[in-house]
PDB file of N, CA and C in Angstrom:
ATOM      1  N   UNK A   1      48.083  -3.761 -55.417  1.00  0.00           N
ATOM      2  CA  UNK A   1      48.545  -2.413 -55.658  1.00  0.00           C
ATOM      3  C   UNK A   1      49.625  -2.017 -54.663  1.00  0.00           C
ATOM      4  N   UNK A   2      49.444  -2.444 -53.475  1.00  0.00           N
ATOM      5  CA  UNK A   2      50.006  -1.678 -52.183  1.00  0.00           C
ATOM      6  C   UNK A   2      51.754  -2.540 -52.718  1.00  0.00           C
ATOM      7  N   UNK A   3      51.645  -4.046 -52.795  1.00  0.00           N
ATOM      8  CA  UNK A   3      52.881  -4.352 -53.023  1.00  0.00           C
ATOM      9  C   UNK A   3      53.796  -4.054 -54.034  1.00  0.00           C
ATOM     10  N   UNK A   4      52.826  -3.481 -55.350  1.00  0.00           N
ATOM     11  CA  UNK A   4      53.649  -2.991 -56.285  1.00  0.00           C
ATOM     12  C   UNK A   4      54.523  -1.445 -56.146  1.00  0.00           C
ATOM     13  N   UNK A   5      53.820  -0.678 -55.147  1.00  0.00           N
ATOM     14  CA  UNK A   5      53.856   0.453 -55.319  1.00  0.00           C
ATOM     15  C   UNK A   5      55.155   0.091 -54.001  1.00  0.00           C
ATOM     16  N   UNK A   6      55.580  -0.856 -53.306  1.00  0.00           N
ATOM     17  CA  UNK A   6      56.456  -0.942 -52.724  1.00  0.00           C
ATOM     18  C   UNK A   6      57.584  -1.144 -52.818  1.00  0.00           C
ATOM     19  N   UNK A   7      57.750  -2.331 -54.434  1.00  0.00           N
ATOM     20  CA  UNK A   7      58.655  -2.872 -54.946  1.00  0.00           C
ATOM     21  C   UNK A   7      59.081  -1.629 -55.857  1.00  0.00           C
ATOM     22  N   UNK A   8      58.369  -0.771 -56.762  1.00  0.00           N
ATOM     23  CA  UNK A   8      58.389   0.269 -57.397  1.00  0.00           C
ATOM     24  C   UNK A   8      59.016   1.379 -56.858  1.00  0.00           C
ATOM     25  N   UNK A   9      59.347   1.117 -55.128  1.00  0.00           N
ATOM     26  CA  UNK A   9      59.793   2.248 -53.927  1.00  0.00           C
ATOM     27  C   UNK A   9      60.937   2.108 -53.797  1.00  0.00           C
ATOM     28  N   UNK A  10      61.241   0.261 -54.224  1.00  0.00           N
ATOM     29  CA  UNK A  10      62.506  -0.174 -53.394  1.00  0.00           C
ATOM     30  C   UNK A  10      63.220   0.320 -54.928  1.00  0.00           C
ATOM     31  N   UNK A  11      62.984  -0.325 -55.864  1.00  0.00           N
ATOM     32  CA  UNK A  11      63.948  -0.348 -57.601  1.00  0.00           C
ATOM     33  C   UNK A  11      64.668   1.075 -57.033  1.00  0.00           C
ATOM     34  N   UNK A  12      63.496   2.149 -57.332  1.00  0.00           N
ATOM     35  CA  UNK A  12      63.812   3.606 -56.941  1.00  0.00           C
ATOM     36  C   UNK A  12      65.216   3.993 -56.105  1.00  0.00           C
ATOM     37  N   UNK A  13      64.777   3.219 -55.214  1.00  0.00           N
ATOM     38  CA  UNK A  13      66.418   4.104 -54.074  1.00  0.00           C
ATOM     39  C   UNK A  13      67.066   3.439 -54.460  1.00  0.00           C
ATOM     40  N   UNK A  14      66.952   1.747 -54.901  1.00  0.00           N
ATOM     41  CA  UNK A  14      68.340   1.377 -55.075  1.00  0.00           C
ATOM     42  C   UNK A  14      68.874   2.036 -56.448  1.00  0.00           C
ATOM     43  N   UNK A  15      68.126   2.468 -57.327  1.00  0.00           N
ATOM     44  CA  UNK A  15      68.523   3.526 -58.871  1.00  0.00           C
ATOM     45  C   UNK A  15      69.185   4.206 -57.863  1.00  0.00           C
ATOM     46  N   UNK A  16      68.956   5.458 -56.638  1.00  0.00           N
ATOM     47  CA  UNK A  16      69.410   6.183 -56.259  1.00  0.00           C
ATOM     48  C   UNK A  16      70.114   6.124 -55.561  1.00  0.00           C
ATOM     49  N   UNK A  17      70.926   5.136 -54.395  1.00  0.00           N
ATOM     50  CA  UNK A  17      71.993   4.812 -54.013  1.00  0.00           C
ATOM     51  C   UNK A  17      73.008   4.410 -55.127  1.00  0.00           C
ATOM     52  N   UNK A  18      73.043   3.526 -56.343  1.00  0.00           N
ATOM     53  CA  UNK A  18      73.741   3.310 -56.796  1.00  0.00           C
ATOM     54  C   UNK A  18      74.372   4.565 -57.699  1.00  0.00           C
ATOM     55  N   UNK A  19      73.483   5.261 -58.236  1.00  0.00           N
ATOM     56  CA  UNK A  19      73.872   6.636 -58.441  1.00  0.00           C
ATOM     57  C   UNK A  19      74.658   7.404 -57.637  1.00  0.00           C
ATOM     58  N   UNK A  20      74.056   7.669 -56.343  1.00  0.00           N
ATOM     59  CA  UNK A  20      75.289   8.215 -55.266  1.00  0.00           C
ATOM     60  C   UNK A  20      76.305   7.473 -55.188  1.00  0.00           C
ATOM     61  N   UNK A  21      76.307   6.371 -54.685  1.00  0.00           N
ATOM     62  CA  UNK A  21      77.980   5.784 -54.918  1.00  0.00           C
ATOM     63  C   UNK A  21      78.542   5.864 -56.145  1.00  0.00           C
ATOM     64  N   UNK A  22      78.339   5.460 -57.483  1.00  0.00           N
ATOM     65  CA  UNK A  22      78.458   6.172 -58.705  1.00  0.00           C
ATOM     66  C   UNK A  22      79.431   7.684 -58.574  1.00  0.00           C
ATOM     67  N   UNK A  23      78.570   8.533 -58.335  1.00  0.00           N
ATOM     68  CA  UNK A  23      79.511   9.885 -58.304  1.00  0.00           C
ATOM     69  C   UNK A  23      80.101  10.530 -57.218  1.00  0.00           C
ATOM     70  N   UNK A  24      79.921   9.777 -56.279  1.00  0.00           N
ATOM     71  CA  UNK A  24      80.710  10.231 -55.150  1.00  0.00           C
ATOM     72  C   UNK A  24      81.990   9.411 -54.640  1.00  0.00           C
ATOM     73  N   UNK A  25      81.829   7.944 -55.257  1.00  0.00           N
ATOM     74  CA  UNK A  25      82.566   7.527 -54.906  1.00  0.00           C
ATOM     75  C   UNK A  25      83.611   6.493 -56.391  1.00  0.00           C
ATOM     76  N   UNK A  26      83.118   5.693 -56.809  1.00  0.00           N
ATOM     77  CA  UNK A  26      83.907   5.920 -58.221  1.00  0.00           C
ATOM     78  C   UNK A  26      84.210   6.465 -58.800  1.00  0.00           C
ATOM     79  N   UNK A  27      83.162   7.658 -59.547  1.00  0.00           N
ATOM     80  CA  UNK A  27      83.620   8.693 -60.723  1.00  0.00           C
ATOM     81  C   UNK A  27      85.080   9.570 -60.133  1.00  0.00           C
ATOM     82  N   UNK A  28      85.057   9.970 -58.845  1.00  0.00           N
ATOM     83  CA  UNK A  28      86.006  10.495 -58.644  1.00  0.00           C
ATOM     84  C   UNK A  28      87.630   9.680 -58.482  1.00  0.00           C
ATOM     85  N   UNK A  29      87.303   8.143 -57.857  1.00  0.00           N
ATOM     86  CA  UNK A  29      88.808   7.570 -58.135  1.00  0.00           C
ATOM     87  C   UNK A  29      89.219   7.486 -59.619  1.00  0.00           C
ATOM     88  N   UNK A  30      87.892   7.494 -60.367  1.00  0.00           N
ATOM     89  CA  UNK A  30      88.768   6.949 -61.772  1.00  0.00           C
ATOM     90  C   UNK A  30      89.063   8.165 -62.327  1.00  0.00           C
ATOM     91  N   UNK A  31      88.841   9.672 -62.250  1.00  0.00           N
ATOM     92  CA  UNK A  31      89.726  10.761 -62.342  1.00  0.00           C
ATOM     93  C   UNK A  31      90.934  10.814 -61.991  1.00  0.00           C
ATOM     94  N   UNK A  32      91.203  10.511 -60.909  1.00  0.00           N
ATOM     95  CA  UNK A  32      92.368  10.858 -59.781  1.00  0.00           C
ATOM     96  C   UNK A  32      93.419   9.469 -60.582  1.00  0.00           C
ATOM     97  N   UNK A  33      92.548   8.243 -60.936  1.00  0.00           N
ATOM     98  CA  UNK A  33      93.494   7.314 -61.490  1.00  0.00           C
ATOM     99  C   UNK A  33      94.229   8.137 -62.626  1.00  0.00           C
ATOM    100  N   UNK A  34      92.933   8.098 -63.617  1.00  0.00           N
ATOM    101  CA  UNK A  34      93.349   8.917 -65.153  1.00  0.00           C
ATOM    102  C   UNK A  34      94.652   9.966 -64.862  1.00  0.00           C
ATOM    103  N   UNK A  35      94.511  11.183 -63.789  1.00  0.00           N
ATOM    104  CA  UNK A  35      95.517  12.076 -63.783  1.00  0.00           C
ATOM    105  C   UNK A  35      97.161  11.686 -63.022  1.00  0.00           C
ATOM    106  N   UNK A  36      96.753  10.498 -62.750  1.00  0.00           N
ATOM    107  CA  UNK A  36      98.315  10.086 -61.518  1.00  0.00           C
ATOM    108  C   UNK A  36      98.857   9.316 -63.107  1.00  0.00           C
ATOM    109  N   UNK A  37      98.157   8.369 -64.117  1.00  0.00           N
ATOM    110  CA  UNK A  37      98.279   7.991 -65.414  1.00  0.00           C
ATOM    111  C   UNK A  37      99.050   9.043 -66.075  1.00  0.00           C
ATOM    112  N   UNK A  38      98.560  10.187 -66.354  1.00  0.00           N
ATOM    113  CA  UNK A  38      98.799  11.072 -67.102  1.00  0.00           C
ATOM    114  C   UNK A  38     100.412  11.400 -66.779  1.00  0.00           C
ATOM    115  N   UNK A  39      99.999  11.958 -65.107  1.00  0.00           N
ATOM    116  CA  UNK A  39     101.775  12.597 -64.691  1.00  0.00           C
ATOM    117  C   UNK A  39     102.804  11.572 -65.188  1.00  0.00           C
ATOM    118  N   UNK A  40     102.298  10.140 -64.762  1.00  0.00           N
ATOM    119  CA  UNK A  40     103.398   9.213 -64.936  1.00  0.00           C
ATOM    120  C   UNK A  40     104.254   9.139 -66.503  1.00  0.00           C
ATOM    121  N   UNK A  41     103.315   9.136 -67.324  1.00  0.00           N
ATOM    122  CA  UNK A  41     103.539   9.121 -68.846  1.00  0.00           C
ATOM    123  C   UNK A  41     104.166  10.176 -69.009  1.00  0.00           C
ATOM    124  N   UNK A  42     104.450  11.463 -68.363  1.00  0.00           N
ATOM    125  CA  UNK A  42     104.560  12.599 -69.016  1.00  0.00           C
ATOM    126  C   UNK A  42     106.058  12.879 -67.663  1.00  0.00           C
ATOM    127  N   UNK A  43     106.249  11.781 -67.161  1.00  0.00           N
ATOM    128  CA  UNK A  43     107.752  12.100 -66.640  1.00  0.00           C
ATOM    129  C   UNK A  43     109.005  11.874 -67.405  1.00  0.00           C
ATOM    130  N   UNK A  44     109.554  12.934 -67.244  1.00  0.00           N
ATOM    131  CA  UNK A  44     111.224  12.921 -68.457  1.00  0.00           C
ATOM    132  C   UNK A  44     112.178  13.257 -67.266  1.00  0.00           C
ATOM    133  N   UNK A  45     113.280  13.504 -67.516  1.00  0.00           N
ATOM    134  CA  UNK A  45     114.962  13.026 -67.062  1.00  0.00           C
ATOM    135  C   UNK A  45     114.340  14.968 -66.311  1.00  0.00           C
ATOM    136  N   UNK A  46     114.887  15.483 -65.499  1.00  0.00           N
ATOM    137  CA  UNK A  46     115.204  16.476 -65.525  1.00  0.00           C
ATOM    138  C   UNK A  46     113.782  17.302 -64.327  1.00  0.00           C
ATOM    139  N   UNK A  47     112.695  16.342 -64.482  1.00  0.00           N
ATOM    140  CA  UNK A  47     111.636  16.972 -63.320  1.00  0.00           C
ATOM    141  C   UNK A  47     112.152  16.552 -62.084  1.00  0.00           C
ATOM    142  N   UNK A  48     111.777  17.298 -61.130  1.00  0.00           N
ATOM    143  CA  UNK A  48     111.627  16.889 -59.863  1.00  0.00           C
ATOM    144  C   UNK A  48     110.340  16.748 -59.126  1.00  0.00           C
ATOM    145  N   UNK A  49     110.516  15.448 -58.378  1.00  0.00           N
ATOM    146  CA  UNK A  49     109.482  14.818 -57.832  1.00  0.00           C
ATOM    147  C   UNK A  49     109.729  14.608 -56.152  1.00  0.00           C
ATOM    148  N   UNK A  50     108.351  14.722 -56.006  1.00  0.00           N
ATOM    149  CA  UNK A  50     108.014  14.591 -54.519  1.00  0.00           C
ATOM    150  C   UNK A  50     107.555  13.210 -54.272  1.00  0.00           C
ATOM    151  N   UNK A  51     108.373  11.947 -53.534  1.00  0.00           N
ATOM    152  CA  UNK A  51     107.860  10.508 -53.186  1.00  0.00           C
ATOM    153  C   UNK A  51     106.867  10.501 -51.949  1.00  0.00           C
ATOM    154  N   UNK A  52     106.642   9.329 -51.986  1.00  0.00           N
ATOM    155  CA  UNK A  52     105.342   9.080 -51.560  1.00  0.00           C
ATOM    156  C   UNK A  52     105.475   9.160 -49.626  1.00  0.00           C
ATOM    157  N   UNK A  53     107.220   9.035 -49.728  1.00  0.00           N
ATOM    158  CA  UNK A  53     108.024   9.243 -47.996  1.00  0.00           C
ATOM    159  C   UNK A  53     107.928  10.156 -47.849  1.00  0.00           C
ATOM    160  N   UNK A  54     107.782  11.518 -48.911  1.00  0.00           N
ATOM    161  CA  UNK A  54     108.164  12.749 -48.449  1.00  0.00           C
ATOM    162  C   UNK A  54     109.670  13.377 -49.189  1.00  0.00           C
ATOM    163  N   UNK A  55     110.308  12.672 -49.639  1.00  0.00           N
ATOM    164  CA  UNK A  55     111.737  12.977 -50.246  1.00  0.00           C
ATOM    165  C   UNK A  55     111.712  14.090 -51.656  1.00  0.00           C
ATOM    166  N   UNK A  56     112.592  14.659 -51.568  1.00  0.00           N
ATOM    167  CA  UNK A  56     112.355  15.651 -53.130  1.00  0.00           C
ATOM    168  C   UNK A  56     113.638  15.205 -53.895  1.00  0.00           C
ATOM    169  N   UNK A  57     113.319  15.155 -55.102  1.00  0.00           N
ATOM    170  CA  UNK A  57     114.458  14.885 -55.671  1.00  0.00           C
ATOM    171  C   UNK A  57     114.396  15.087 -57.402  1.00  0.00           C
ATOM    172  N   UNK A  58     115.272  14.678 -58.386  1.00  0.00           N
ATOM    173  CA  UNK A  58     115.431  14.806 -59.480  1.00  0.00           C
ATOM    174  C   UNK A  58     115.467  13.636 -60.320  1.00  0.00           C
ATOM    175  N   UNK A  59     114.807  13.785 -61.390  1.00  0.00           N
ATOM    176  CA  UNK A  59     114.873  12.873 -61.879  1.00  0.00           C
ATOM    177  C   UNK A  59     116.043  12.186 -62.651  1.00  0.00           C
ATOM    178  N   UNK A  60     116.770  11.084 -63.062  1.00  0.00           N
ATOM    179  CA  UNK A  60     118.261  11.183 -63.664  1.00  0.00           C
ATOM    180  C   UNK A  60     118.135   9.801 -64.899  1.00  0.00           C
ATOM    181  N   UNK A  61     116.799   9.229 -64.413  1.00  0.00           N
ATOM    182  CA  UNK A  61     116.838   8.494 -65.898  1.00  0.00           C
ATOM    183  C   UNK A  61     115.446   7.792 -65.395  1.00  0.00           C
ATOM    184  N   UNK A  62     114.534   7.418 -66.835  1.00  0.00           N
ATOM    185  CA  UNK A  62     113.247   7.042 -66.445  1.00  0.00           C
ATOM    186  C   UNK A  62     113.225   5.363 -67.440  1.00  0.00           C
ATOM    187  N   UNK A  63     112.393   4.625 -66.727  1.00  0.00           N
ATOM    188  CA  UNK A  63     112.650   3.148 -67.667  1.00  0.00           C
ATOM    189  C   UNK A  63     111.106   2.723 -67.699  1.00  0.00           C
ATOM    190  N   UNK A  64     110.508   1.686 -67.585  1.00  0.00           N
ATOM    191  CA  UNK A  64     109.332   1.417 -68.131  1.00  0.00           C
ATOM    192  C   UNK A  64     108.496   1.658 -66.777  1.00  0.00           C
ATOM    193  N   UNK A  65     108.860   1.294 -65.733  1.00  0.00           N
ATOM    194  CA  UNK A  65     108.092   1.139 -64.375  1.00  0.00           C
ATOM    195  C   UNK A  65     109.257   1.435 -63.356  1.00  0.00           C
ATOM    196  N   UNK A  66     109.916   1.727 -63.770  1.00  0.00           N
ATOM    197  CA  UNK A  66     111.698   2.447 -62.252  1.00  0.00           C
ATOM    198  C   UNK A  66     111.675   3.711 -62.599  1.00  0.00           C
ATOM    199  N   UNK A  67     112.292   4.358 -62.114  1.00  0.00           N
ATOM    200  CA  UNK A  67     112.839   5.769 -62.194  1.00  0.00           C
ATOM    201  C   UNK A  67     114.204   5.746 -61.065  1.00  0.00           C
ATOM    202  N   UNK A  68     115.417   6.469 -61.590  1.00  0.00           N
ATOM    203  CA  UNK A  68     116.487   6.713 -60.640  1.00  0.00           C
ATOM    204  C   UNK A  68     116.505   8.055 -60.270  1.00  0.00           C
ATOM    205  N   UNK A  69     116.212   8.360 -58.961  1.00  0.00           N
ATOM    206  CA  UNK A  69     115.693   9.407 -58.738  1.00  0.00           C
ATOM    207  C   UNK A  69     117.404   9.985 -57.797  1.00  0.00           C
ATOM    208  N   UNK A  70     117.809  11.076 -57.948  1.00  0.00           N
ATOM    209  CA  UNK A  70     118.865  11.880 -57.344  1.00  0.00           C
ATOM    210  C   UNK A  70     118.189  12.460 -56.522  1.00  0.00           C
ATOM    211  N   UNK A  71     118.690  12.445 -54.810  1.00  0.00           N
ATOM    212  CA  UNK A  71     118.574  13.235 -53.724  1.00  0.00           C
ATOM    213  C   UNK A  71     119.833  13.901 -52.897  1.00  0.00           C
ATOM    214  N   UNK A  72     119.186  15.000 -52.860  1.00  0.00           N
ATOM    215  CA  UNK A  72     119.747  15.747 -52.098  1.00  0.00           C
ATOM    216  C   UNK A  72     121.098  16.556 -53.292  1.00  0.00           C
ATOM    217  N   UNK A  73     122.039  17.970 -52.645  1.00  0.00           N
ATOM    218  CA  UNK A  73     122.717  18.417 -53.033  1.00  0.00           C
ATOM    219  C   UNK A  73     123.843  18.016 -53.607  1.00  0.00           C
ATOM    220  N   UNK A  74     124.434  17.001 -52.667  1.00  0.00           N
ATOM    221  CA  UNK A  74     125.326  16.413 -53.218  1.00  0.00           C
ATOM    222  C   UNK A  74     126.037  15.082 -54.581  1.00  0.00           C
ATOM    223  N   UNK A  75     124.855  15.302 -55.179  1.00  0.00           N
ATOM    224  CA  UNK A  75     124.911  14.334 -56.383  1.00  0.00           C
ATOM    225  C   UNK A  75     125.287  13.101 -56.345  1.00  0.00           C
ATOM    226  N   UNK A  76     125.473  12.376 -54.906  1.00  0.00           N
ATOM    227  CA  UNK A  76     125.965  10.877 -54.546  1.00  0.00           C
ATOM    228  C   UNK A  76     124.585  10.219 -54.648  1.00  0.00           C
ATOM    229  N   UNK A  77     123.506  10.614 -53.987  1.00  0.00           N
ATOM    230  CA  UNK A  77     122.871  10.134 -53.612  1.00  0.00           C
ATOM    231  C   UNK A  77     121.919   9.301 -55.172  1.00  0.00           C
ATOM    232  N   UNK A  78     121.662   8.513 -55.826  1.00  0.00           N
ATOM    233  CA  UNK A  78     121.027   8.273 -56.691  1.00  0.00           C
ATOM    234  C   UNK A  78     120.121   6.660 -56.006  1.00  0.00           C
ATOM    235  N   UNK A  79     119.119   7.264 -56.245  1.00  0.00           N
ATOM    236  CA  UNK A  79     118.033   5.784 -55.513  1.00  0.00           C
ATOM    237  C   UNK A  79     117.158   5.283 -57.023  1.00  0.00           C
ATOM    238  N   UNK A  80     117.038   3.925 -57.467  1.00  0.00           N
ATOM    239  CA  UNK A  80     116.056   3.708 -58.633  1.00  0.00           C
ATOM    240  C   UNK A  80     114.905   3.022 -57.445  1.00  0.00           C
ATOM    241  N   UNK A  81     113.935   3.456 -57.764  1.00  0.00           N
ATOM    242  CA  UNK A  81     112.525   3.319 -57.318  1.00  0.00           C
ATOM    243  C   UNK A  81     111.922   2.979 -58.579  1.00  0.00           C
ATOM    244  N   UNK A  82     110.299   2.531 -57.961  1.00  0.00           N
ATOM    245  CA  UNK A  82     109.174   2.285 -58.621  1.00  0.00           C
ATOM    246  C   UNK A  82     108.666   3.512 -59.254  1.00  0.00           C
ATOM    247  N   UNK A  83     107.687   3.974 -59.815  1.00  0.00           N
ATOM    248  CA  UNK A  83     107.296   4.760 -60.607  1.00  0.00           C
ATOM    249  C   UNK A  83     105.815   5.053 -59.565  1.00  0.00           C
ATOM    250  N   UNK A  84     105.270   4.303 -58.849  1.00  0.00           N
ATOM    251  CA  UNK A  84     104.382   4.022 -57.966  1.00  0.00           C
ATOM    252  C   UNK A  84     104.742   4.714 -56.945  1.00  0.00           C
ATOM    253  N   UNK A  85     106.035   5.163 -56.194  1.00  0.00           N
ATOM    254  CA  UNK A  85     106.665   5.825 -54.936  1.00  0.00           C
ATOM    255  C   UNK A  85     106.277   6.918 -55.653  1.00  0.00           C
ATOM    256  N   UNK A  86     105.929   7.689 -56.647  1.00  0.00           N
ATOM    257  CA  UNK A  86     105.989   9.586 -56.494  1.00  0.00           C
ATOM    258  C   UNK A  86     104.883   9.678 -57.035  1.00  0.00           C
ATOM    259  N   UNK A  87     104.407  10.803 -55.975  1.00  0.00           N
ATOM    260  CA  UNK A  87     103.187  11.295 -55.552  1.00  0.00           C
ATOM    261  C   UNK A  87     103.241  12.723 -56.298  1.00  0.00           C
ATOM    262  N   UNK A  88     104.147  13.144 -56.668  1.00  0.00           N
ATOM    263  CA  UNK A  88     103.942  14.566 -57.370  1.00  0.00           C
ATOM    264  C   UNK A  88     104.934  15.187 -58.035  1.00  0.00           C
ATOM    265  N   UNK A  89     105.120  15.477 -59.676  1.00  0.00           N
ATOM    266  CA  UNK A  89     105.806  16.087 -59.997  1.00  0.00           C
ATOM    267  C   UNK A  89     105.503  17.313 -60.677  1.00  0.00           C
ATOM    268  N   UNK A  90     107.090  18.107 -60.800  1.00  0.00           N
ATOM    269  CA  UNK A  90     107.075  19.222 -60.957  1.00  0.00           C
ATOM    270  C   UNK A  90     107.942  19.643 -62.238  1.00  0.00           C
ATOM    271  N   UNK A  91     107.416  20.389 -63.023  1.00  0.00           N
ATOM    272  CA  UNK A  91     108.470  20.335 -64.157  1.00  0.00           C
ATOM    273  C   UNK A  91     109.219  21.385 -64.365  1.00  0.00           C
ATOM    274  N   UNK A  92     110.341  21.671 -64.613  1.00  0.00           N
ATOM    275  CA  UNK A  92     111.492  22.599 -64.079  1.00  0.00           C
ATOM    276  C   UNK A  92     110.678  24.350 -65.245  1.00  0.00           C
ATOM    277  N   UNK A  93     109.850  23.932 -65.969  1.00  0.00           N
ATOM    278  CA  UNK A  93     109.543  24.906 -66.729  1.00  0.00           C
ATOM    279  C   UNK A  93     108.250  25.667 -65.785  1.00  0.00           C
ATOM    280  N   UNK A  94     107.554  24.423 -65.280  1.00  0.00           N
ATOM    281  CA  UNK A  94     106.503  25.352 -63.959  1.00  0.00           C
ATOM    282  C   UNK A  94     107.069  25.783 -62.997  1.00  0.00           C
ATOM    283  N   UNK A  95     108.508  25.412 -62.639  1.00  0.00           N
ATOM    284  CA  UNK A  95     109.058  26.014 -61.438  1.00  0.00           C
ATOM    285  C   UNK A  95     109.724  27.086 -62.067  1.00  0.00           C
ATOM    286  N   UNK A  96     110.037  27.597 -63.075  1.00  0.00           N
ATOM    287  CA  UNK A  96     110.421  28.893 -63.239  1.00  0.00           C
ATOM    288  C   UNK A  96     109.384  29.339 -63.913  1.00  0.00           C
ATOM    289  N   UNK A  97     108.178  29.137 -64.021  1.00  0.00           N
ATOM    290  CA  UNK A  97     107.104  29.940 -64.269  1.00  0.00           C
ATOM    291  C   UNK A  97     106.423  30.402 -62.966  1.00  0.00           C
ATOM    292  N   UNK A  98     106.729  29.861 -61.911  1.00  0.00           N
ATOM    293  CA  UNK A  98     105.952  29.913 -60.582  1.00  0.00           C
ATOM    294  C   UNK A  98     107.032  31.158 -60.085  1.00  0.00           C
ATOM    295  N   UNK A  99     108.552  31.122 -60.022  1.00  0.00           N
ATOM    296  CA  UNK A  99     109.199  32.034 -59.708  1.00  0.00           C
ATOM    297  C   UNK A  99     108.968  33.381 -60.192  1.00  0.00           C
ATOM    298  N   UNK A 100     108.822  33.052 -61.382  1.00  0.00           N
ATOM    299  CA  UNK A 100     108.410  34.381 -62.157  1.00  0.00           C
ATOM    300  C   UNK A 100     107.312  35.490 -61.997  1.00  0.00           C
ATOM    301  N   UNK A 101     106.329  34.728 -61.581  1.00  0.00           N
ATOM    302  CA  UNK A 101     105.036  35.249 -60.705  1.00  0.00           C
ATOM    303  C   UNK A 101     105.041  35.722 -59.488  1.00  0.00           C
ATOM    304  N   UNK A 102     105.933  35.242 -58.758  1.00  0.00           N
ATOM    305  CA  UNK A 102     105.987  35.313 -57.162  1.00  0.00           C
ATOM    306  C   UNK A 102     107.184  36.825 -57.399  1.00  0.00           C
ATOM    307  N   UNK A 103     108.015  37.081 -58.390  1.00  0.00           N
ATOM    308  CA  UNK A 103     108.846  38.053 -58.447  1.00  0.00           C
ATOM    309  C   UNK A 103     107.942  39.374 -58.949  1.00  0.00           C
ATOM    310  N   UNK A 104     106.827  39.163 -59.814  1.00  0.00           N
ATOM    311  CA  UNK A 104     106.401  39.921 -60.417  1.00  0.00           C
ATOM    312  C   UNK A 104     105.127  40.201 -58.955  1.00  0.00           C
ATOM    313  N   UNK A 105     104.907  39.513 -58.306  1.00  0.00           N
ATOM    314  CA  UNK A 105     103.664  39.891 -57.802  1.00  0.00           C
ATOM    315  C   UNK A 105     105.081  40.650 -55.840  1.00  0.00           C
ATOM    316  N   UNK A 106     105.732  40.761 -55.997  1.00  0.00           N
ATOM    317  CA  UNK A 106     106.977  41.373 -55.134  1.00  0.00           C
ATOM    318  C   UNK A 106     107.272  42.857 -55.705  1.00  0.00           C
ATOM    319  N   UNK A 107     107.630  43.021 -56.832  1.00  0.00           N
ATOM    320  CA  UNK A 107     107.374  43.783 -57.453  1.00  0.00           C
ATOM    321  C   UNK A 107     106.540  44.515 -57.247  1.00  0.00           C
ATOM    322  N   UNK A 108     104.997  44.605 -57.652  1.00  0.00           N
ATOM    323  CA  UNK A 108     104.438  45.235 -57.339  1.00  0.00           C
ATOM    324  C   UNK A 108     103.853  45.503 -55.659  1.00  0.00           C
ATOM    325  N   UNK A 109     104.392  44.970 -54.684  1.00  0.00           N
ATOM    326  CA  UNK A 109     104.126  45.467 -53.632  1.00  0.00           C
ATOM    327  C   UNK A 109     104.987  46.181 -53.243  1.00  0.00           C
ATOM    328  N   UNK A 110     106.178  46.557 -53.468  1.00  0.00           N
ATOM    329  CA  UNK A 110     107.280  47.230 -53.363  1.00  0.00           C
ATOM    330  C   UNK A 110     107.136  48.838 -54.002  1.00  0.00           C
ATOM    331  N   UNK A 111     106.408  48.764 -55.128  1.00  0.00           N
ATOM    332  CA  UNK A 111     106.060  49.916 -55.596  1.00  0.00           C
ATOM    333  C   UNK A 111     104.813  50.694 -55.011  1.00  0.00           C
TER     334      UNK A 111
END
């Protein structure tokens, strides 16, 4: 009895460690994969993106796994990178939806 009820102790936590690593630690990379998936698919000519150095820039043409990304003001600058270097984009329709908010919420502190 005593050894069953031991082996019956051990199955148990290991059900319950593997569960905790389970959702604490997979379930959440393969989200974070799925959504870095998502941005990538859903980059077009015209967003601007934040690389993985820190650089901001524009997008100026997208290919299967490159992107030629434009930096800085002066329109010389054109770099083709990996698709893997940007860490965050922004799409020129959320950046004038974000302006729009920040004017409207000015607005009303002014009044």
């Amino acid at each position: 009895m005593e050894g069953m009820n031991s082996s019956l102790s051990l199955v148990i936590w290991m059900v319950v460690m593997f569960a905790f690593i389970y959702f604490f630690m997979i379930r959440p990379q393969n989200k974070e994969q799925k959504a870095k998936t998502a941005m990538m698919s859903a980059l077009a000519v015209g967003d601007t993106v934040l690389t993985t150095s820190g650089f901001y820039g524009v997008v100026i043409d997208v290919q299967e796994d490159t992107v030629i990304v434009e930096f800085g003001s002066n329109k010389n600058c054109r770099i083709p990178m990996q698709k893997a270097a940007i860490a965050q984009v922004e799409k020129p329709e959320d950046a004038v939806k974000a302006k729009e908010d920040t004017d409207k919420k000015a607005d009303k502190k002014t009044k």
